[in-house]
Protein backbone atom coordinates (compact mmCIF):
# COMPACT_ATOMS: atom_id res chain seq x y z
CA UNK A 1 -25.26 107.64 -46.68
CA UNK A 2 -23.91 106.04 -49.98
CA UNK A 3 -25.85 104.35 -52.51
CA UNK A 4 -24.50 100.78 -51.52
CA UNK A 5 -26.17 101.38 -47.62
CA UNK A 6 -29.03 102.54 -48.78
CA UNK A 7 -29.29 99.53 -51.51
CA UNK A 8 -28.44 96.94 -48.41
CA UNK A 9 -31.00 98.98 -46.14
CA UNK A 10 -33.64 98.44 -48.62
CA UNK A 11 -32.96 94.52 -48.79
CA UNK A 12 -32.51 93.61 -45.26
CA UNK A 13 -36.01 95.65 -44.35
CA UNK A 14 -37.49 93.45 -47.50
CA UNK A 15 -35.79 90.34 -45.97
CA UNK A 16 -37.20 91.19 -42.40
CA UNK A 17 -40.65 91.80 -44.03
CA UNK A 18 -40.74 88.20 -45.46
CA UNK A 19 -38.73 86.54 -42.59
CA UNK A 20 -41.71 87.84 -39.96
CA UNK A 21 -43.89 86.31 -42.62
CA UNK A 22 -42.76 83.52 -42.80
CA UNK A 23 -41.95 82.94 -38.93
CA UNK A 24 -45.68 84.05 -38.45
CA UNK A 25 -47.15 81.21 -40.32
CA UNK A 26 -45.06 78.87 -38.89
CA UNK A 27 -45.96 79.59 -35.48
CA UNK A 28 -49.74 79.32 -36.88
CA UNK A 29 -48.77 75.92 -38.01
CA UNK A 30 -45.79 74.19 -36.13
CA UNK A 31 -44.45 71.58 -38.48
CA UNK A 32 -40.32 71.47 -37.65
CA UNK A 33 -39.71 73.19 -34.12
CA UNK A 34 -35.96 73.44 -35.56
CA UNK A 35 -37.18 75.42 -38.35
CA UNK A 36 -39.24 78.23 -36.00
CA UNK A 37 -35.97 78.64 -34.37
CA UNK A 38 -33.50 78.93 -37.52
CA UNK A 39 -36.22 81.84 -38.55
CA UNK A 40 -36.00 83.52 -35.31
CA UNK A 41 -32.35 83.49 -35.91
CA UNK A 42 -32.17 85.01 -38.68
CA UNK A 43 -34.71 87.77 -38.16
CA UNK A 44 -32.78 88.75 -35.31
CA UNK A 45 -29.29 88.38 -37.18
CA UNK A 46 -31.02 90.75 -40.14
CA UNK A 47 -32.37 93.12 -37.26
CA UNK A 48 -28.87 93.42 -35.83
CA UNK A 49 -27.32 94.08 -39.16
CA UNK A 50 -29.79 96.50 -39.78
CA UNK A 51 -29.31 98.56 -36.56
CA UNK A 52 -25.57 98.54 -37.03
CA UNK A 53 -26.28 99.62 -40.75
CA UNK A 54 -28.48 102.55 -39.48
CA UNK A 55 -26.16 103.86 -36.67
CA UNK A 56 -22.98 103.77 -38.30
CA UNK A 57 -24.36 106.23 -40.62
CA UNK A 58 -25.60 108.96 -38.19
């Protein structure tokens, strides 16, 4: 694994760390229903990059 995955690794697990934050207090507190779902959709787009990141280098 080069330097570069392991540097875009590192962010997209920090981005999924805040992005479940985030989506967690907005289900605690439901102001914009459109904005719950553009969070979902990006955790899950960051999730999916990550897995691709992770098997395309084993």
């Amino acid at each position: 694994m080069d330097k570069k995955s392991k540097k875009r690794i590192q962010v997209l697990n920090q981005r999924i760390q805040q992005l479940r934050q985030r989506l967690s207090a907005e289900k605690k507190q439901p102001d914009d229903l459109r904005e719950l779902k553009n969070l979902e959709d990006q955790l899950a787009a960051a999730e999916a990059e990550l897995a691709k990141l992770k098997s395309s280098e084993q």
